[in-house]
PDB file of N, CA and C in Angstrom:
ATOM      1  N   UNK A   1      -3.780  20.238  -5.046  1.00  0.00           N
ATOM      2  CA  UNK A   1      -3.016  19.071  -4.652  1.00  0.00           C
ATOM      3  C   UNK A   1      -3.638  18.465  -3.394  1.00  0.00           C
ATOM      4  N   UNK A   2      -3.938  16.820  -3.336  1.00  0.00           N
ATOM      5  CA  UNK A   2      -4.031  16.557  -2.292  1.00  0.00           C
ATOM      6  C   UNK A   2      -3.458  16.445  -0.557  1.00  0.00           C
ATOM      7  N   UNK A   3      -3.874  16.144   0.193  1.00  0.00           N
ATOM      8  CA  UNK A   3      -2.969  16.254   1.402  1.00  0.00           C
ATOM      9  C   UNK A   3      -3.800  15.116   2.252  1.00  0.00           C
ATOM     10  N   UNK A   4      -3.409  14.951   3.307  1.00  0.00           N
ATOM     11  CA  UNK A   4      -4.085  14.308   4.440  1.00  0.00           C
ATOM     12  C   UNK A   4      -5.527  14.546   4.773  1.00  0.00           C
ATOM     13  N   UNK A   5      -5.690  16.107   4.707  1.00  0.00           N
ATOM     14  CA  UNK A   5      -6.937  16.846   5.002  1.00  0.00           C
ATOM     15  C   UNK A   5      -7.108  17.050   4.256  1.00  0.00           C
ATOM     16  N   UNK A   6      -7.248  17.407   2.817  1.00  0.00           N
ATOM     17  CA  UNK A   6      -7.826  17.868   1.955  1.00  0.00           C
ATOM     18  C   UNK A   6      -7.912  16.859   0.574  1.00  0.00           C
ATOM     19  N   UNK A   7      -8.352  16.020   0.468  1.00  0.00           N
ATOM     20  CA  UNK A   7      -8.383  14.785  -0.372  1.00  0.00           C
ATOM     21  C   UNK A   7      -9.913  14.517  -1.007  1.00  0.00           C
ATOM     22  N   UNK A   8      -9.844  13.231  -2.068  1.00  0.00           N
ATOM     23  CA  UNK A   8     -10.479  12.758  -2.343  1.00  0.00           C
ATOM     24  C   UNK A   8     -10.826  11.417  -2.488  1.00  0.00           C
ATOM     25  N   UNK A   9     -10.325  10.459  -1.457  1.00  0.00           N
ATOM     26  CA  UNK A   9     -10.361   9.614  -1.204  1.00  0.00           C
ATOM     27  C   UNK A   9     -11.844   8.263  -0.586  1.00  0.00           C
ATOM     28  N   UNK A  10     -12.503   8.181  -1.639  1.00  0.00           N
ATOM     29  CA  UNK A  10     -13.455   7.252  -1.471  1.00  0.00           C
ATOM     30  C   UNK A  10     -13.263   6.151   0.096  1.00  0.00           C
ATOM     31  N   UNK A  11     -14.424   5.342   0.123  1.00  0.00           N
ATOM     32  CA  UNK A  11     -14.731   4.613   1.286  1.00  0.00           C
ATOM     33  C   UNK A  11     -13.448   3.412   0.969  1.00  0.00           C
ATOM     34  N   UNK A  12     -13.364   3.058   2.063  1.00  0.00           N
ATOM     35  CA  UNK A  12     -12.256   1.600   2.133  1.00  0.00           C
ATOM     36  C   UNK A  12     -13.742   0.855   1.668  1.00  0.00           C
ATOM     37  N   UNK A  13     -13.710  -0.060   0.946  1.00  0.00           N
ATOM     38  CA  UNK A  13     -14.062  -1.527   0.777  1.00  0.00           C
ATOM     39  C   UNK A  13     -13.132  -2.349   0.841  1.00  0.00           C
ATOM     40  N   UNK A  14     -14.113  -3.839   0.814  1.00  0.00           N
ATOM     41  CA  UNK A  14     -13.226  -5.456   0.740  1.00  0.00           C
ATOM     42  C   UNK A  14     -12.271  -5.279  -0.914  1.00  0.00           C
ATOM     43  N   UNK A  15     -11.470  -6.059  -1.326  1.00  0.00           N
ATOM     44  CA  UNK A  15     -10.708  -5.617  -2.144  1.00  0.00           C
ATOM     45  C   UNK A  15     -11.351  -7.042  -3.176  1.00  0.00           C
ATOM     46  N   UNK A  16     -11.297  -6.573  -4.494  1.00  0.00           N
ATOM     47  CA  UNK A  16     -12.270  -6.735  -5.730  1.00  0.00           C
ATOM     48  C   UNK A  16     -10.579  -7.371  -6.376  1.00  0.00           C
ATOM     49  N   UNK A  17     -11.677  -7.912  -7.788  1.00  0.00           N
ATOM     50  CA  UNK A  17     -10.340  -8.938  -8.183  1.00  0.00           C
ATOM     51  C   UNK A  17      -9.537  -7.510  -9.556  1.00  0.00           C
ATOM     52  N   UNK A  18     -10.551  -6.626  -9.551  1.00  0.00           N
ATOM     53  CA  UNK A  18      -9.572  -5.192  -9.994  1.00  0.00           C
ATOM     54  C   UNK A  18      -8.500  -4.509  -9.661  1.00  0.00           C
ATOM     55  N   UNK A  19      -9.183  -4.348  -8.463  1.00  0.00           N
ATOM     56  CA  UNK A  19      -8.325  -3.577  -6.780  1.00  0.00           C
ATOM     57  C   UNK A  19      -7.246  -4.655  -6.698  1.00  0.00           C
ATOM     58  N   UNK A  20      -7.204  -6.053  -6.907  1.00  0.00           N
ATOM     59  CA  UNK A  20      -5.937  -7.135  -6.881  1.00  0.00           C
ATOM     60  C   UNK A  20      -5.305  -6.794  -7.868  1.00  0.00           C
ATOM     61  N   UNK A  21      -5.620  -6.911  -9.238  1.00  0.00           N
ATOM     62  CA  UNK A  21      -4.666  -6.762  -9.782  1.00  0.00           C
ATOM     63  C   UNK A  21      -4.034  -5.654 -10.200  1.00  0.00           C
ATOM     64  N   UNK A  22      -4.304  -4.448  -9.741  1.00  0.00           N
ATOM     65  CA  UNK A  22      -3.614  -3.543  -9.375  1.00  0.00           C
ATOM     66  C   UNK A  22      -2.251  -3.410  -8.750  1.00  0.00           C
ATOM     67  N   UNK A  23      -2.554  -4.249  -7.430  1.00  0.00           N
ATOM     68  CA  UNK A  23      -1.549  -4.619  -6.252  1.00  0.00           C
ATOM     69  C   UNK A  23      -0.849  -5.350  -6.672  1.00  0.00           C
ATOM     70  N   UNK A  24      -1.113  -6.294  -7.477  1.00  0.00           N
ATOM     71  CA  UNK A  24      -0.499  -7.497  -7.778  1.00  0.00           C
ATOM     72  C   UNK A  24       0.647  -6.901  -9.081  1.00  0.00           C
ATOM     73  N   UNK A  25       0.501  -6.199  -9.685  1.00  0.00           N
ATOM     74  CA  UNK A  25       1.376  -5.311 -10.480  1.00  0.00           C
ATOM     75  C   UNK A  25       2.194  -4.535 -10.235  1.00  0.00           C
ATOM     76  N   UNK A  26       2.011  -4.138  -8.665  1.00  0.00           N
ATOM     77  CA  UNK A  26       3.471  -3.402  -7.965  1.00  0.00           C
ATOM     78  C   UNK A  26       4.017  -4.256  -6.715  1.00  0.00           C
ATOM     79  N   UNK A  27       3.496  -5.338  -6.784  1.00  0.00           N
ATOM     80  CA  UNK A  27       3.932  -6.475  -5.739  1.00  0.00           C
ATOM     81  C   UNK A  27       5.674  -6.574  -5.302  1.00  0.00           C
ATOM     82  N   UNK A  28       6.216  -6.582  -6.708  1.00  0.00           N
ATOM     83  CA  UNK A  28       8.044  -6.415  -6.541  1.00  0.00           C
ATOM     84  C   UNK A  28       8.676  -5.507  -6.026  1.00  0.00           C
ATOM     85  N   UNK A  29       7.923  -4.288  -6.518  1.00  0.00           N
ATOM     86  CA  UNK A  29       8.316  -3.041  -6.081  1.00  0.00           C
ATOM     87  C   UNK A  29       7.997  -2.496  -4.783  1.00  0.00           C
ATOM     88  N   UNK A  30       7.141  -3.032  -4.413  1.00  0.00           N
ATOM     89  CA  UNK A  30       6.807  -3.121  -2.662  1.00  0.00           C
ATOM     90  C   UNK A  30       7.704  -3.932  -1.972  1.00  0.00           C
ATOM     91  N   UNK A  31       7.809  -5.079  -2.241  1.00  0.00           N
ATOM     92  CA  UNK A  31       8.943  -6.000  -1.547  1.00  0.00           C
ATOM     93  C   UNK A  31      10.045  -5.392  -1.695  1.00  0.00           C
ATOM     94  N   UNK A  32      10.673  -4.766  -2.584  1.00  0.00           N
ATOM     95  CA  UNK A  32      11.407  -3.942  -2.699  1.00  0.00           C
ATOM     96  C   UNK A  32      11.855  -2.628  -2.027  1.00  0.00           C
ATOM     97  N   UNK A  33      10.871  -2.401  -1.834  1.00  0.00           N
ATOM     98  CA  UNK A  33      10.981  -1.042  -1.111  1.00  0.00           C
ATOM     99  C   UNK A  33      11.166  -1.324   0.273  1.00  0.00           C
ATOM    100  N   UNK A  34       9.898  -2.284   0.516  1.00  0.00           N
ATOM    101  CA  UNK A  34      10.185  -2.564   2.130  1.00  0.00           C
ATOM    102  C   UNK A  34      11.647  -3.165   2.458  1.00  0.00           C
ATOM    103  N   UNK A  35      12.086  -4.055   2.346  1.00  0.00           N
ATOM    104  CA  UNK A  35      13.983  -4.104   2.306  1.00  0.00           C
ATOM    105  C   UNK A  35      14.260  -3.048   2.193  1.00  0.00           C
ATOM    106  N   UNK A  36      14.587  -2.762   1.005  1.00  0.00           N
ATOM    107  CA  UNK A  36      15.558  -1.515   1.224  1.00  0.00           C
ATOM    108  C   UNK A  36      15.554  -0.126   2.537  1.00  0.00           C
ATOM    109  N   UNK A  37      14.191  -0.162   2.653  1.00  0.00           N
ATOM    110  CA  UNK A  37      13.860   0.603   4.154  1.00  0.00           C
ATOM    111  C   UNK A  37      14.388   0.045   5.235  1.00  0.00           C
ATOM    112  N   UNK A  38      13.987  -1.386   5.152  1.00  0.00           N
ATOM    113  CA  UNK A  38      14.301  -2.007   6.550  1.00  0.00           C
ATOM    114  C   UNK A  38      16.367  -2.167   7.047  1.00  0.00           C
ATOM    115  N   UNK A  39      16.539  -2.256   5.515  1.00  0.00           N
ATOM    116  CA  UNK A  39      18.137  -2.509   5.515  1.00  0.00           C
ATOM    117  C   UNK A  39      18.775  -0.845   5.229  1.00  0.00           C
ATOM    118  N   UNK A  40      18.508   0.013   4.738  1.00  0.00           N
ATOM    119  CA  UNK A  40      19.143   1.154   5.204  1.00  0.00           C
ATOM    120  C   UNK A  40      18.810   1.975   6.474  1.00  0.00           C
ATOM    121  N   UNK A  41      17.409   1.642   7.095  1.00  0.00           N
ATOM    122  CA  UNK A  41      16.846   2.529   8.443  1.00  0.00           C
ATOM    123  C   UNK A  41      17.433   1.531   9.508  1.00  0.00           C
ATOM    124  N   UNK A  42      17.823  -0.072   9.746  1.00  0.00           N
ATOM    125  CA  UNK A  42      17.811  -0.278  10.147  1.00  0.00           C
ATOM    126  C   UNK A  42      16.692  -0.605  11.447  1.00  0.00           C
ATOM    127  N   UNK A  43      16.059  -0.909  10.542  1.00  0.00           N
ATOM    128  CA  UNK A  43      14.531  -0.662  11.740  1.00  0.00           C
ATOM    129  C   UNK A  43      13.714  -2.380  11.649  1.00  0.00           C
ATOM    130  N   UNK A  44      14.473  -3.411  11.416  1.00  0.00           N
ATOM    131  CA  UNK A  44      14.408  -4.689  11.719  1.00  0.00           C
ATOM    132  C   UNK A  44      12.769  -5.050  11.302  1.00  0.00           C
ATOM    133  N   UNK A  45      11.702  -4.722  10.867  1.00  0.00           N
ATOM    134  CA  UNK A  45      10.807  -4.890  10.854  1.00  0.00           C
ATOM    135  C   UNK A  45      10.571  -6.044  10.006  1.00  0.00           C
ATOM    136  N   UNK A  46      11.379  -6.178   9.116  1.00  0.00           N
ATOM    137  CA  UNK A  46      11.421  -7.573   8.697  1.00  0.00           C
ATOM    138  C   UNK A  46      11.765  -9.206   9.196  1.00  0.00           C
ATOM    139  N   UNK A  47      12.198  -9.175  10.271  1.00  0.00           N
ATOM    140  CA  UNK A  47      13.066  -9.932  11.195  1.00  0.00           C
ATOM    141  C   UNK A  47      12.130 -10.640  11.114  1.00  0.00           C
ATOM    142  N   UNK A  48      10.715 -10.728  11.720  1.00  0.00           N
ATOM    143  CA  UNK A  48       9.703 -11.924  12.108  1.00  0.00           C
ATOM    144  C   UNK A  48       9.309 -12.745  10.572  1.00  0.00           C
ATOM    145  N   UNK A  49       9.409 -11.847   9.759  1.00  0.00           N
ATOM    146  CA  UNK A  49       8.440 -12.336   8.396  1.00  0.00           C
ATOM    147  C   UNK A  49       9.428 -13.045   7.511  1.00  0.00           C
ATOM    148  N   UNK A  50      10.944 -13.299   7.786  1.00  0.00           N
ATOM    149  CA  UNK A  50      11.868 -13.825   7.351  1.00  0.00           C
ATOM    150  C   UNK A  50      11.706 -13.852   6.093  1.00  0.00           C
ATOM    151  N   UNK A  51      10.568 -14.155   5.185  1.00  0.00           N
ATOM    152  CA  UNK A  51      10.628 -13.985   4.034  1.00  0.00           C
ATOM    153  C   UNK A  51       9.365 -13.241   3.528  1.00  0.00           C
ATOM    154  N   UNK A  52       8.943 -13.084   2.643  1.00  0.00           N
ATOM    155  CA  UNK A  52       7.204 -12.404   2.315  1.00  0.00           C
ATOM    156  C   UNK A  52       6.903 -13.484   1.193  1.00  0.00           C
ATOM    157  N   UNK A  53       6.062 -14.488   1.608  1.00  0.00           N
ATOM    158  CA  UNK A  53       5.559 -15.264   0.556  1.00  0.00           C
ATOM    159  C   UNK A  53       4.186 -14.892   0.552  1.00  0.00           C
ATOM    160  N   UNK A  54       3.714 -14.494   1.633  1.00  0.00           N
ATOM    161  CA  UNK A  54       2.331 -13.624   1.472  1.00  0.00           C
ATOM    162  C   UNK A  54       2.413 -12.182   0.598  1.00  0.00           C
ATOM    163  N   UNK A  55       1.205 -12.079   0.352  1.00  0.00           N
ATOM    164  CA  UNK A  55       1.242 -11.000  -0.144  1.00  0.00           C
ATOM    165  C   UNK A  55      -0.374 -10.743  -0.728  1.00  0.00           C
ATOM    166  N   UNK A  56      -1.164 -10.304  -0.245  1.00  0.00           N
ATOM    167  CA  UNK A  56      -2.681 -10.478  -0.401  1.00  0.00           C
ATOM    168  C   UNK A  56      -3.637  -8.978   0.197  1.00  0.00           C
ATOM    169  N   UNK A  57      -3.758  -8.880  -1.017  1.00  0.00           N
ATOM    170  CA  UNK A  57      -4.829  -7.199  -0.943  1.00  0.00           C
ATOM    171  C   UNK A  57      -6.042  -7.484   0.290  1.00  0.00           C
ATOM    172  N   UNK A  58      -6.195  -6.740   1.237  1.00  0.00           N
ATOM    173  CA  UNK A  58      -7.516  -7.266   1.753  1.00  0.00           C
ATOM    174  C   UNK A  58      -8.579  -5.961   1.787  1.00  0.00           C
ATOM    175  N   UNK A  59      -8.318  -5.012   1.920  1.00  0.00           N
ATOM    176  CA  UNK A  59      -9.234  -3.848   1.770  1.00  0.00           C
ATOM    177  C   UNK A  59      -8.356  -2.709   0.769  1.00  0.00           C
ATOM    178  N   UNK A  60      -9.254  -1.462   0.641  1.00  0.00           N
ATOM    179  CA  UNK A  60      -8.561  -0.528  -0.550  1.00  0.00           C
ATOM    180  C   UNK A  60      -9.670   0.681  -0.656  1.00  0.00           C
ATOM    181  N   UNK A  61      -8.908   1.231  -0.950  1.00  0.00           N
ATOM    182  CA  UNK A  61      -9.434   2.806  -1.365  1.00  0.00           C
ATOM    183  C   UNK A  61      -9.451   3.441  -2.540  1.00  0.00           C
ATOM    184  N   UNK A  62      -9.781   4.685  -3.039  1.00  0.00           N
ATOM    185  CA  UNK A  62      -8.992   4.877  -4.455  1.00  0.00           C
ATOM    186  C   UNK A  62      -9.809   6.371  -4.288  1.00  0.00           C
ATOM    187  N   UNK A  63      -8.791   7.722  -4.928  1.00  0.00           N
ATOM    188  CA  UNK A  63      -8.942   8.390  -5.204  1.00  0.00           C
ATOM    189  C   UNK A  63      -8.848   9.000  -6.703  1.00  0.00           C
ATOM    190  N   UNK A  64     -10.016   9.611  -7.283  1.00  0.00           N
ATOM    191  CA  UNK A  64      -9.808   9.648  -8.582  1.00  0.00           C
ATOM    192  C   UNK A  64      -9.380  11.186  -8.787  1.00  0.00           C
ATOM    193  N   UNK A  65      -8.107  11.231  -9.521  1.00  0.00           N
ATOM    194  CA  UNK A  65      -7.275  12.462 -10.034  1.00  0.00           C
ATOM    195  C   UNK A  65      -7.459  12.700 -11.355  1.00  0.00           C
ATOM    196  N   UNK A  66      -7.091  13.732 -11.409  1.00  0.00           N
ATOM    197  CA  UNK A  66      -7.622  14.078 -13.358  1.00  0.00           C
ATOM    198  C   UNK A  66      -5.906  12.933 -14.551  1.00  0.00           C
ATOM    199  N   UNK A  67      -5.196  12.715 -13.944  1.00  0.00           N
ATOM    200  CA  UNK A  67      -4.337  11.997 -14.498  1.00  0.00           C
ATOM    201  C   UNK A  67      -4.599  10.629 -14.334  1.00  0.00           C
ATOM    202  N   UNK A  68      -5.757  10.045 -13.651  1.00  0.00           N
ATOM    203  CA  UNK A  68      -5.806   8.504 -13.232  1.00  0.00           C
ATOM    204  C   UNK A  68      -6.750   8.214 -12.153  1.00  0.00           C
ATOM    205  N   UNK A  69      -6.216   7.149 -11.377  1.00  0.00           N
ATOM    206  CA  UNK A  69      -7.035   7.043  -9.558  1.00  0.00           C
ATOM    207  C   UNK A  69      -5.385   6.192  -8.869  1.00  0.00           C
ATOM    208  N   UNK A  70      -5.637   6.980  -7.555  1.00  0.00           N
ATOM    209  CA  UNK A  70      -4.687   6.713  -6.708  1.00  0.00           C
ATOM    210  C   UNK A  70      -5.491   5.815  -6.026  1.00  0.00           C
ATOM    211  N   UNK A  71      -4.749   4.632  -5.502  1.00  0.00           N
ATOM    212  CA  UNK A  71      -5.165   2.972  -4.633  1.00  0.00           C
ATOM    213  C   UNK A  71      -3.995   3.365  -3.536  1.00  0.00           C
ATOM    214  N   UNK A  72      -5.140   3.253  -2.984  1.00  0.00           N
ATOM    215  CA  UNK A  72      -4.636   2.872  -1.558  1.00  0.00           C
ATOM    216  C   UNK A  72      -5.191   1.307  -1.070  1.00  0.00           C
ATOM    217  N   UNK A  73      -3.929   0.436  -0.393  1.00  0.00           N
ATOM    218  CA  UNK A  73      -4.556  -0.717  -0.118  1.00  0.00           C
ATOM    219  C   UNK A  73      -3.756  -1.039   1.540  1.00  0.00           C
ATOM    220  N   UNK A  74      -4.724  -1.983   1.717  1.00  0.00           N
ATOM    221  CA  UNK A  74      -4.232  -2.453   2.867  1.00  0.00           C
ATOM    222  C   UNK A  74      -3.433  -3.982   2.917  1.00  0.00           C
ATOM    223  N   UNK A  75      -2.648  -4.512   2.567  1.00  0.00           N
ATOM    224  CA  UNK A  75      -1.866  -5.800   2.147  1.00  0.00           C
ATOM    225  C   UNK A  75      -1.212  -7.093   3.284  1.00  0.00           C
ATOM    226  N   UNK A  76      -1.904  -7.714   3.205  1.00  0.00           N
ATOM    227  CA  UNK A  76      -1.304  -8.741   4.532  1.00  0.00           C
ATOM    228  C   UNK A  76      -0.063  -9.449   4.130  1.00  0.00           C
ATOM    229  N   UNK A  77       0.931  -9.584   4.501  1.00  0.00           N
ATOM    230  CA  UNK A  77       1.923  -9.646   4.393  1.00  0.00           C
ATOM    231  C   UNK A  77       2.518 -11.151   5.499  1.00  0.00           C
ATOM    232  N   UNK A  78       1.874 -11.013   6.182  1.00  0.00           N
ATOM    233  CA  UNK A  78       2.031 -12.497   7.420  1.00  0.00           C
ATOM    234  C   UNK A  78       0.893 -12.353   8.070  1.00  0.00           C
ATOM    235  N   UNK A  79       1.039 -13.422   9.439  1.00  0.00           N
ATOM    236  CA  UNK A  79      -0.793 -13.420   9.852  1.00  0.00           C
ATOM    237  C   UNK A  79      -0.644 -12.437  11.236  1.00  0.00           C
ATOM    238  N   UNK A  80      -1.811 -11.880  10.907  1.00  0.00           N
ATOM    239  CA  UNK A  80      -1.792 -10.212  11.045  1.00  0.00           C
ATOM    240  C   UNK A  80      -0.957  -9.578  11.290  1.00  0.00           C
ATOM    241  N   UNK A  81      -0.074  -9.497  10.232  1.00  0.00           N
ATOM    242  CA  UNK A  81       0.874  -7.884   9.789  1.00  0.00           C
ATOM    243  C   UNK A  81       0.759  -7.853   8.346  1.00  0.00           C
ATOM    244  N   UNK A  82       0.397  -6.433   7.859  1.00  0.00           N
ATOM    245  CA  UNK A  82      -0.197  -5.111   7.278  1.00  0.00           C
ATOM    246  C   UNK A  82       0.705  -4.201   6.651  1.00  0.00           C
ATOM    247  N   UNK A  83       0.603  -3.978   5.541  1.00  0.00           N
ATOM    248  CA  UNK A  83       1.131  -2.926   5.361  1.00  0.00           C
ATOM    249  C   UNK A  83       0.444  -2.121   4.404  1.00  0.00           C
ATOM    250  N   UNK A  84       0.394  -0.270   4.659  1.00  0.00           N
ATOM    251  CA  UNK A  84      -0.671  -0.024   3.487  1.00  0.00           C
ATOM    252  C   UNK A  84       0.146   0.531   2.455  1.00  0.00           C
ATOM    253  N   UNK A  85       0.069   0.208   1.270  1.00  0.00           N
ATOM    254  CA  UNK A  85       0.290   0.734  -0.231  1.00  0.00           C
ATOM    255  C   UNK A  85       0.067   1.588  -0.939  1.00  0.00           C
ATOM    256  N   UNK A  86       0.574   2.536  -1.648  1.00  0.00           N
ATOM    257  CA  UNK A  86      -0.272   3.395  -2.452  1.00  0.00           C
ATOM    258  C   UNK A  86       0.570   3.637  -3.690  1.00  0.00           C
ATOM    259  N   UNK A  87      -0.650   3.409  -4.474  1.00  0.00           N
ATOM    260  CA  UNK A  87      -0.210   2.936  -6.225  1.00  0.00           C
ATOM    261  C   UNK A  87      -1.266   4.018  -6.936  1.00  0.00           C
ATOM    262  N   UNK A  88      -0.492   4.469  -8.153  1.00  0.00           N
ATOM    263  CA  UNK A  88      -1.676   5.025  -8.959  1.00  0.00           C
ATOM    264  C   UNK A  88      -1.653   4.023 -10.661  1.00  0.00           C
ATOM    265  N   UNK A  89      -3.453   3.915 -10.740  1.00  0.00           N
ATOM    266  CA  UNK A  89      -2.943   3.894 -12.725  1.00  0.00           C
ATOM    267  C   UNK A  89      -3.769   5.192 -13.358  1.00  0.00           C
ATOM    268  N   UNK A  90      -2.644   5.029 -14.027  1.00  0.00           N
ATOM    269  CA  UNK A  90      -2.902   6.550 -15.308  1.00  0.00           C
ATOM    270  C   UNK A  90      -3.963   6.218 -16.148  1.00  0.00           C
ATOM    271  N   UNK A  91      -4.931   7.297 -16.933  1.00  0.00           N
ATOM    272  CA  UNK A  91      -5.863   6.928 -17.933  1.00  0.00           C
ATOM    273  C   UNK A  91      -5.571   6.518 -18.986  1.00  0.00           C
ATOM    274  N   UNK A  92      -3.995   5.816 -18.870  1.00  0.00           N
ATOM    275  CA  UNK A  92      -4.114   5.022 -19.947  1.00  0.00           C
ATOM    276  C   UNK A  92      -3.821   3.598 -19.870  1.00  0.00           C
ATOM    277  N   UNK A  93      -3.444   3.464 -18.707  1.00  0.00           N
ATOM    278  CA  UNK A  93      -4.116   2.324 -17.556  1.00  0.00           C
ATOM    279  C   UNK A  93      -2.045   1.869 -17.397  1.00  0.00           C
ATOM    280  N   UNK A  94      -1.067   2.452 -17.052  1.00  0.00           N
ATOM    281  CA  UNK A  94      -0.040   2.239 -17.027  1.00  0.00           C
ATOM    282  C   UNK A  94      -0.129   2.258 -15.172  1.00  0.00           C
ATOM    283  N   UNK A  95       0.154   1.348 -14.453  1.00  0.00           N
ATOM    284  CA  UNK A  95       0.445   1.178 -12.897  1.00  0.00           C
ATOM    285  C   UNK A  95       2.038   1.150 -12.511  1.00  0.00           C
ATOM    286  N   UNK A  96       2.028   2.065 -11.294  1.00  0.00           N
ATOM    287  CA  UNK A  96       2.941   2.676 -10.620  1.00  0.00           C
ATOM    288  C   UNK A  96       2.791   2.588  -8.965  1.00  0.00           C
ATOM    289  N   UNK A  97       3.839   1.848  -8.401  1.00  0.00           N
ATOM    290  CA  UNK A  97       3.821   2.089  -7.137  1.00  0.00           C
ATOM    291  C   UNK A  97       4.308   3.436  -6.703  1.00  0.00           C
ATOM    292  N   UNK A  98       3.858   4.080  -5.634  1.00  0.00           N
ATOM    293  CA  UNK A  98       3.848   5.233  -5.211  1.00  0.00           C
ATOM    294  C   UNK A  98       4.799   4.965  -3.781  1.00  0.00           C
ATOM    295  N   UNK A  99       4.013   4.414  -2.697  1.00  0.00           N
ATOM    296  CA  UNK A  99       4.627   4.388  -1.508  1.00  0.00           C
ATOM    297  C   UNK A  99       3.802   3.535  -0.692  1.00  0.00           C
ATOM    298  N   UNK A 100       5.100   3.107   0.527  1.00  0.00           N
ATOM    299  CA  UNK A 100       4.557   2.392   1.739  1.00  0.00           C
ATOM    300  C   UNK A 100       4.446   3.196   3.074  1.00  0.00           C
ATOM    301  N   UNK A 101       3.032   3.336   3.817  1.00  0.00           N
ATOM    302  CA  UNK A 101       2.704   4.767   4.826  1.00  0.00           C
ATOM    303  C   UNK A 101       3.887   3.899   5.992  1.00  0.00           C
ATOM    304  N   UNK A 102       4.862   4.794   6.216  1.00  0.00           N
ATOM    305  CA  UNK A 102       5.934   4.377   7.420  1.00  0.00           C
ATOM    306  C   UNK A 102       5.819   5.381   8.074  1.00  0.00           C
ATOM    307  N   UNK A 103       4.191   5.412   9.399  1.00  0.00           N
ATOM    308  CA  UNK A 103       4.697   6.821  10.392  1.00  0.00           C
ATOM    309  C   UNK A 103       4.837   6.447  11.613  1.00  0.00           C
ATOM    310  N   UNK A 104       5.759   6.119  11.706  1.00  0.00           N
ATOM    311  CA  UNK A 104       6.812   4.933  12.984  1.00  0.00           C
ATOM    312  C   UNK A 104       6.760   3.818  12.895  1.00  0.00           C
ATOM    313  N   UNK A 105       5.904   2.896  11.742  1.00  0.00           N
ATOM    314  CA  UNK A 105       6.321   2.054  11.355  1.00  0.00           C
ATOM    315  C   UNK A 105       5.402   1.318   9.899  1.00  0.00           C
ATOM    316  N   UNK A 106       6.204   0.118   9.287  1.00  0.00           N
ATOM    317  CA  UNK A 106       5.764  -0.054   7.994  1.00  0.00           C
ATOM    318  C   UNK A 106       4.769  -1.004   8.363  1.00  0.00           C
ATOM    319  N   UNK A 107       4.951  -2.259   9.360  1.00  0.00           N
ATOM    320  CA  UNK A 107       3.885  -2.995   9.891  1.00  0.00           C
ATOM    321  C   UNK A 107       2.864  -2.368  10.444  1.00  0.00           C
ATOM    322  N   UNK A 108       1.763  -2.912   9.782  1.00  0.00           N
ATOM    323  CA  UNK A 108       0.486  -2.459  11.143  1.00  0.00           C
ATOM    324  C   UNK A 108      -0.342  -3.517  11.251  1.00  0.00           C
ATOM    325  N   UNK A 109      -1.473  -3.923  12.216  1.00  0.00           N
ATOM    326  CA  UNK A 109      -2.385  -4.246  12.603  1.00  0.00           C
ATOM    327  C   UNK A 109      -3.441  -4.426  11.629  1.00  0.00           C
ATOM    328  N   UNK A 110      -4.522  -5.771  11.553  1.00  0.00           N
ATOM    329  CA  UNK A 110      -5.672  -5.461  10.857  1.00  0.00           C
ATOM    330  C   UNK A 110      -6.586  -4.430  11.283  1.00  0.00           C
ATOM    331  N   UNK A 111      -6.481  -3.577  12.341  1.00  0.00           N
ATOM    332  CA  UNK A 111      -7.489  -2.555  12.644  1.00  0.00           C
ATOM    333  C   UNK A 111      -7.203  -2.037  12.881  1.00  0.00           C
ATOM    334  N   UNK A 112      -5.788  -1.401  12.611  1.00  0.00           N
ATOM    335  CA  UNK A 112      -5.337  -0.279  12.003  1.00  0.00           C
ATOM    336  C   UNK A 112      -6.028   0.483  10.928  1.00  0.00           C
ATOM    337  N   UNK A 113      -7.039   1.659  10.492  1.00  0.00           N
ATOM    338  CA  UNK A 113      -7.261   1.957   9.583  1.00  0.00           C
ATOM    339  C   UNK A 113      -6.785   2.335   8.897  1.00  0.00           C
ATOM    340  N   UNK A 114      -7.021   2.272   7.334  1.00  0.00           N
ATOM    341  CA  UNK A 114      -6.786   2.867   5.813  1.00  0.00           C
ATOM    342  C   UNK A 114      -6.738   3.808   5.682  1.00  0.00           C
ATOM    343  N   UNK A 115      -5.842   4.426   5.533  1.00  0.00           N
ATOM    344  CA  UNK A 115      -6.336   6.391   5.759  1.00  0.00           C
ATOM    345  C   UNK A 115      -5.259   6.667   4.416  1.00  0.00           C
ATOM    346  N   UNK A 116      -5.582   7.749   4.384  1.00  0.00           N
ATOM    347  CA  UNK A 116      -4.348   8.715   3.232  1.00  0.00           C
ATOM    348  C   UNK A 116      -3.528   8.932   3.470  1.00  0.00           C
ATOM    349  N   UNK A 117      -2.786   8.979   2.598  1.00  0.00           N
ATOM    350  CA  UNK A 117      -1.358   9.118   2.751  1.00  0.00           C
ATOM    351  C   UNK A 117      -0.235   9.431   1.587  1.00  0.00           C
ATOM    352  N   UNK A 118       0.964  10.196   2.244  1.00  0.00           N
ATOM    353  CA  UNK A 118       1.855  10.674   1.069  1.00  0.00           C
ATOM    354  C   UNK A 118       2.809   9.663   1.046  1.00  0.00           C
ATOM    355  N   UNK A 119       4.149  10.026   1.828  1.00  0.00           N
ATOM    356  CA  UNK A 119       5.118   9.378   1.543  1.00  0.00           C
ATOM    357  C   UNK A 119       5.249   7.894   1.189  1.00  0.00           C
TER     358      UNK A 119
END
């Protein structure tokens, strides 16, 4: 099983019109998630972005598992705020959002790096 340290997680590149539509297939379910975080943690992080009409892959990762490859992306969301993603598709090409990395928070920075991640 992977972990933080013990992974297989390829180089970040610029994000490919593959790597998009990947993202672009768990797009709801991210907006989704982020609300529901922000409105049960109470952790306001949505307050500035009033709405998310952005929504645009800009870099990405991908680890390949014997069930698929896990994407990791980095997603601009307003001008510069970030959030990174992680989606897998299965080898039979079915896409699944996984999670948004929240480790003190769901916004980040463009130079913030891409790194691995569980939750």
């Amino acid at each position: 099983m992977s972990d933080a340290h013990n992974n297989n997680m390829g180089p970040v590149r610029p994000a490919d019109d593959e790597a998009k539509a990947v993202f672009h297939e768990v797009k709801q379910a991210v907006v989704d998630k982020l609300k529901h975080n922000d409105n049960v943690h109470n952790l306001h992080l949505l307050d500035d972005l009033k709405i998310i009409d952005t929504y645009k892959l800009v870099e990405y990762a991908t680890e390949e598992v014997a069930y698929g490859i896990n994407y990791f992306g980095k997603v601009e969301v307003d001008d510069d705020q970030y959030i990174h993603v992680r989606c897998h598709k299965s080898n039979d090409n079915k896409i699944d959002f996984y999670s948004i990395l929240t480790e003190g928070t769901a916004i980040w920075s463009r130079e913030e790096p891409l790194k691995y991640f569980i939750d």
